[in-house]
C-alpha atoms as a PDB file:
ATOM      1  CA  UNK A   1     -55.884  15.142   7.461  1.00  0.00           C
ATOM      2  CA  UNK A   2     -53.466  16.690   5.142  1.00  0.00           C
ATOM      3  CA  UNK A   3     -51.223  17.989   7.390  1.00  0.00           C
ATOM      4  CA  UNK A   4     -50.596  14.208   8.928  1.00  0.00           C
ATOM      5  CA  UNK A   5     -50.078  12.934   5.141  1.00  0.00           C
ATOM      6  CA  UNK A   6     -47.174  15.302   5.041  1.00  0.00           C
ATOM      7  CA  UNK A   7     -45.547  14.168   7.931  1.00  0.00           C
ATOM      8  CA  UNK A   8     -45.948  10.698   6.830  1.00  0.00           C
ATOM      9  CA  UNK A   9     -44.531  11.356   3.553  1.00  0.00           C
ATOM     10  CA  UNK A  10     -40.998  13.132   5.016  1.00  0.00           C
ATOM     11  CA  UNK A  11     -38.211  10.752   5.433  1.00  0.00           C
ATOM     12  CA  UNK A  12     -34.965  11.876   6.294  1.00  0.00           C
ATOM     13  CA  UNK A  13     -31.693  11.468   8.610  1.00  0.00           C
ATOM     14  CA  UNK A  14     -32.183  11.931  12.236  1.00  0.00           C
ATOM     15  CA  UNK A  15     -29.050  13.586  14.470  1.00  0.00           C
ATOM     16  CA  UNK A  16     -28.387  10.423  15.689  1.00  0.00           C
ATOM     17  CA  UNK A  17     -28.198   8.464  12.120  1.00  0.00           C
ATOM     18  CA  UNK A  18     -25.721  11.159  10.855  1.00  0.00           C
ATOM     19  CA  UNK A  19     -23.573  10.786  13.412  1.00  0.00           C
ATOM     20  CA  UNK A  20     -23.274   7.348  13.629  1.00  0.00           C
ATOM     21  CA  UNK A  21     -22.320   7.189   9.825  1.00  0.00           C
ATOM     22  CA  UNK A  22     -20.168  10.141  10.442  1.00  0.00           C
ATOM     23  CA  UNK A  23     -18.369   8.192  12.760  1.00  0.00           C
ATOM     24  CA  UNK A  24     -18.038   5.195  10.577  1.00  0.00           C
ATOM     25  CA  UNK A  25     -16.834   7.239   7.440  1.00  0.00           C
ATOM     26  CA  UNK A  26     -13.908   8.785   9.939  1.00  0.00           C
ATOM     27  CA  UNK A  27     -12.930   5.472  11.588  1.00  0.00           C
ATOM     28  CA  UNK A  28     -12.780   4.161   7.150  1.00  0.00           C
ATOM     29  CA  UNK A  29     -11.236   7.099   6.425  1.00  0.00           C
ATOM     30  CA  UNK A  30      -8.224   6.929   9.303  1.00  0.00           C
ATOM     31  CA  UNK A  31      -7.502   3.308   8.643  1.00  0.00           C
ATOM     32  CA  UNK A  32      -7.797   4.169   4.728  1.00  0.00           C
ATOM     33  CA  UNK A  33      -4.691   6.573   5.812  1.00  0.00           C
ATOM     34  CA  UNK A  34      -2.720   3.991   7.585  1.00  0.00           C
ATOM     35  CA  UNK A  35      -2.901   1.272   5.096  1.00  0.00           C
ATOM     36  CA  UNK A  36      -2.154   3.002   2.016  1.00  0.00           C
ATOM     37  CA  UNK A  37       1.160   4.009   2.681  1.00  0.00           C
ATOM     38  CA  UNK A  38       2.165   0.462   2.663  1.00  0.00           C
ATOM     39  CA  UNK A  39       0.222  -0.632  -0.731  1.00  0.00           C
ATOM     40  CA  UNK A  40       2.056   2.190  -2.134  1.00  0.00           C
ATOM     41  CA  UNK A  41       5.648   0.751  -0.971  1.00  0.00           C
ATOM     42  CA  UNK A  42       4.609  -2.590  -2.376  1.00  0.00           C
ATOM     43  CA  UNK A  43       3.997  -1.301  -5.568  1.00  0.00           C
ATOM     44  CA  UNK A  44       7.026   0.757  -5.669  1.00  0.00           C
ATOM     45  CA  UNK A  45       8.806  -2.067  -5.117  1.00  0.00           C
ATOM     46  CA  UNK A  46       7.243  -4.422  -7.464  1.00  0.00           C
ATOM     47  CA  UNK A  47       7.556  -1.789 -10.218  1.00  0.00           C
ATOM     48  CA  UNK A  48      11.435  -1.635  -9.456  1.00  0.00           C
ATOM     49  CA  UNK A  49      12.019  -5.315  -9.504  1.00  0.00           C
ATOM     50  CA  UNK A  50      10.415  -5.493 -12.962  1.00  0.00           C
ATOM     51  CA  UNK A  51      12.525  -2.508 -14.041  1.00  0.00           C
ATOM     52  CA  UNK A  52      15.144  -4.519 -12.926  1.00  0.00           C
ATOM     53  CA  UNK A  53      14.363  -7.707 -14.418  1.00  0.00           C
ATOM     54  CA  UNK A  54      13.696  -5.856 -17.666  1.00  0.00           C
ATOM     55  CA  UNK A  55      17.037  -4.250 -17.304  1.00  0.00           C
ATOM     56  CA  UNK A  56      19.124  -7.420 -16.930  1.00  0.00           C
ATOM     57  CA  UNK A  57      16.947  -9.203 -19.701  1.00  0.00           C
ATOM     58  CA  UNK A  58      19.064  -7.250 -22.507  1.00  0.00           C
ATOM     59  CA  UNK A  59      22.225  -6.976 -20.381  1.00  0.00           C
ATOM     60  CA  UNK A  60      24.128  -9.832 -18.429  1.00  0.00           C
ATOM     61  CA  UNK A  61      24.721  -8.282 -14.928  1.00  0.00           C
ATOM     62  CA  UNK A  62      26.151 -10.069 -11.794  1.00  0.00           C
ATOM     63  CA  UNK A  63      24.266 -10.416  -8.431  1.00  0.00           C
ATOM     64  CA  UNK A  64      26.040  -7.478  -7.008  1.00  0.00           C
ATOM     65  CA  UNK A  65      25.049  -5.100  -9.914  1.00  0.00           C
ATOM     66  CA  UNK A  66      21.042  -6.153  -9.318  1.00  0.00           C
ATOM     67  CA  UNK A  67      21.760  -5.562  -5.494  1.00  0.00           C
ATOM     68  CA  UNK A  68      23.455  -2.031  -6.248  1.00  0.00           C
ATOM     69  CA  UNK A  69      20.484  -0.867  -8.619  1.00  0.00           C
ATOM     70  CA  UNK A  70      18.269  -1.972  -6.854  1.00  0.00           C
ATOM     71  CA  UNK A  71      19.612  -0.333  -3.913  1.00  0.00           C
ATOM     72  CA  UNK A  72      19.872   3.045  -6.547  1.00  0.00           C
ATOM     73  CA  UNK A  73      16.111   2.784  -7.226  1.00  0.00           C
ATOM     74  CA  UNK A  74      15.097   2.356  -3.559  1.00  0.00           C
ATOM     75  CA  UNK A  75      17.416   5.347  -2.691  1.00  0.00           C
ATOM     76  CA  UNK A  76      15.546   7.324  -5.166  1.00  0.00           C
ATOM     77  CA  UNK A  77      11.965   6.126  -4.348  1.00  0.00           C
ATOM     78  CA  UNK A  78      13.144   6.574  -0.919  1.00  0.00           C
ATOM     79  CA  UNK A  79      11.695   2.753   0.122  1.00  0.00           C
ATOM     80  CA  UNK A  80      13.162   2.203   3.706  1.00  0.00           C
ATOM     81  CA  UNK A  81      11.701  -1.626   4.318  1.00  0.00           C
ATOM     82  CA  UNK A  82      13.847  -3.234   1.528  1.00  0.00           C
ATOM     83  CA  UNK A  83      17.301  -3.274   0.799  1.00  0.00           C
ATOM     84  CA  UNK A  84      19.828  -4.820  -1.859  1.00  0.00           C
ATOM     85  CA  UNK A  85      20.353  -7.257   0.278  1.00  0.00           C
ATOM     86  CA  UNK A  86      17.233  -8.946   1.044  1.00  0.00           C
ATOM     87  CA  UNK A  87      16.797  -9.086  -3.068  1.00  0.00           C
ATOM     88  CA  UNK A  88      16.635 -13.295  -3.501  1.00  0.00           C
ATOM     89  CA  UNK A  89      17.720 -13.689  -6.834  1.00  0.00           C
ATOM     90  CA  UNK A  90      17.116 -16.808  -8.628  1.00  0.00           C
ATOM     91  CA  UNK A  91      17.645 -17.911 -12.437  1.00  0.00           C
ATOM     92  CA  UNK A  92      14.778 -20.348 -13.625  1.00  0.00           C
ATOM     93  CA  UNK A  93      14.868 -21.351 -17.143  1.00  0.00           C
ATOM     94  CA  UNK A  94      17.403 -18.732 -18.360  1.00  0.00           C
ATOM     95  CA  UNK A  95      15.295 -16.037 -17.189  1.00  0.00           C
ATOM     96  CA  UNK A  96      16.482 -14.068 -13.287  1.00  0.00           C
ATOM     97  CA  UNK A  97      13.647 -14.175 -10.812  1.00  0.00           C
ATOM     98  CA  UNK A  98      13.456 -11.447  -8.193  1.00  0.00           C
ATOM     99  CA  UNK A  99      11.805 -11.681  -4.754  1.00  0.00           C
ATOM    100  CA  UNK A 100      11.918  -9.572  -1.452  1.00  0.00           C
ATOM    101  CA  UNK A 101       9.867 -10.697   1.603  1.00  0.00           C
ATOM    102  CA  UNK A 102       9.241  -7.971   4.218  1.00  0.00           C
ATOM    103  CA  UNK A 103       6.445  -6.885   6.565  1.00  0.00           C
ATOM    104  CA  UNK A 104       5.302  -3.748   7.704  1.00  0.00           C
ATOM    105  CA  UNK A 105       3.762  -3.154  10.932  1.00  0.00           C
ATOM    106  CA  UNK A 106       0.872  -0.479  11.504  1.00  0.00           C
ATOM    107  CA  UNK A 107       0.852   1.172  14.649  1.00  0.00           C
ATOM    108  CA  UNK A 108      -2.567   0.803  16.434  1.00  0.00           C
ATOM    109  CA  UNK A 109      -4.875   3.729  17.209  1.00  0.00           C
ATOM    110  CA  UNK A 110      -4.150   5.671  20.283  1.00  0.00           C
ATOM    111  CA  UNK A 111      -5.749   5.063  23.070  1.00  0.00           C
ATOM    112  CA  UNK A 112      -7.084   8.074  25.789  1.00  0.00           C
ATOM    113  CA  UNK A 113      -7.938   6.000  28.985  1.00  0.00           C
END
């Protein structure tokens, strides 16, 4: 009678659990590693058109001069999707408002078939 309590009583993961979740965690983990790389340029870019904006606040620049830093800063932080000249620039209410639309594409998983 005791020995069938103790069976009762042990709970654990079977093979086939732990490799199911295993499998889940990997497929999260490999789109994890193809998504990130574009959040990254995003913010990259939205921390240089502040720096920008922040720049120009205290100096009065021309639209080639934001395209050229800009241009600088992507050099530097080595962003590829954006250039100088896809930089809108717009003045609302005496202040300069930067945009850039781009997209990225992420390549889909290979398939062996």
């Amino acid at each position: 009678m005791r020995y069938h309590t103790m069976l009762q009583n042990k709970k654990g993961v079977s093979l086939s659990g732990l490799l199911v979740w295993s499998v889940i965690l990997i497929f999260i983990a490999i789109s994890g590693l193809r998504i990130i790389p574009a959040y990254i340029e995003y913010s990259t870019i939205k921390k240089n058109l502040t720096a920008i904006v922040k720049e120009t606040d205290s100096q009065n620049m021309d639209l080639n001069q934001i395209r050229l830093s800009f241009s600088k800063r992507a050099q530097i932080d080595n962003i590829k999707s954006v250039s100088g000249q896809d930089i809108k620039i717009n003045r609302e209410n005496g202040q300069i408002v930067l945009s850039a639309g781009y997209t990225t594409k992420f390549h889909s998983f290979p398939t062996y078939l």
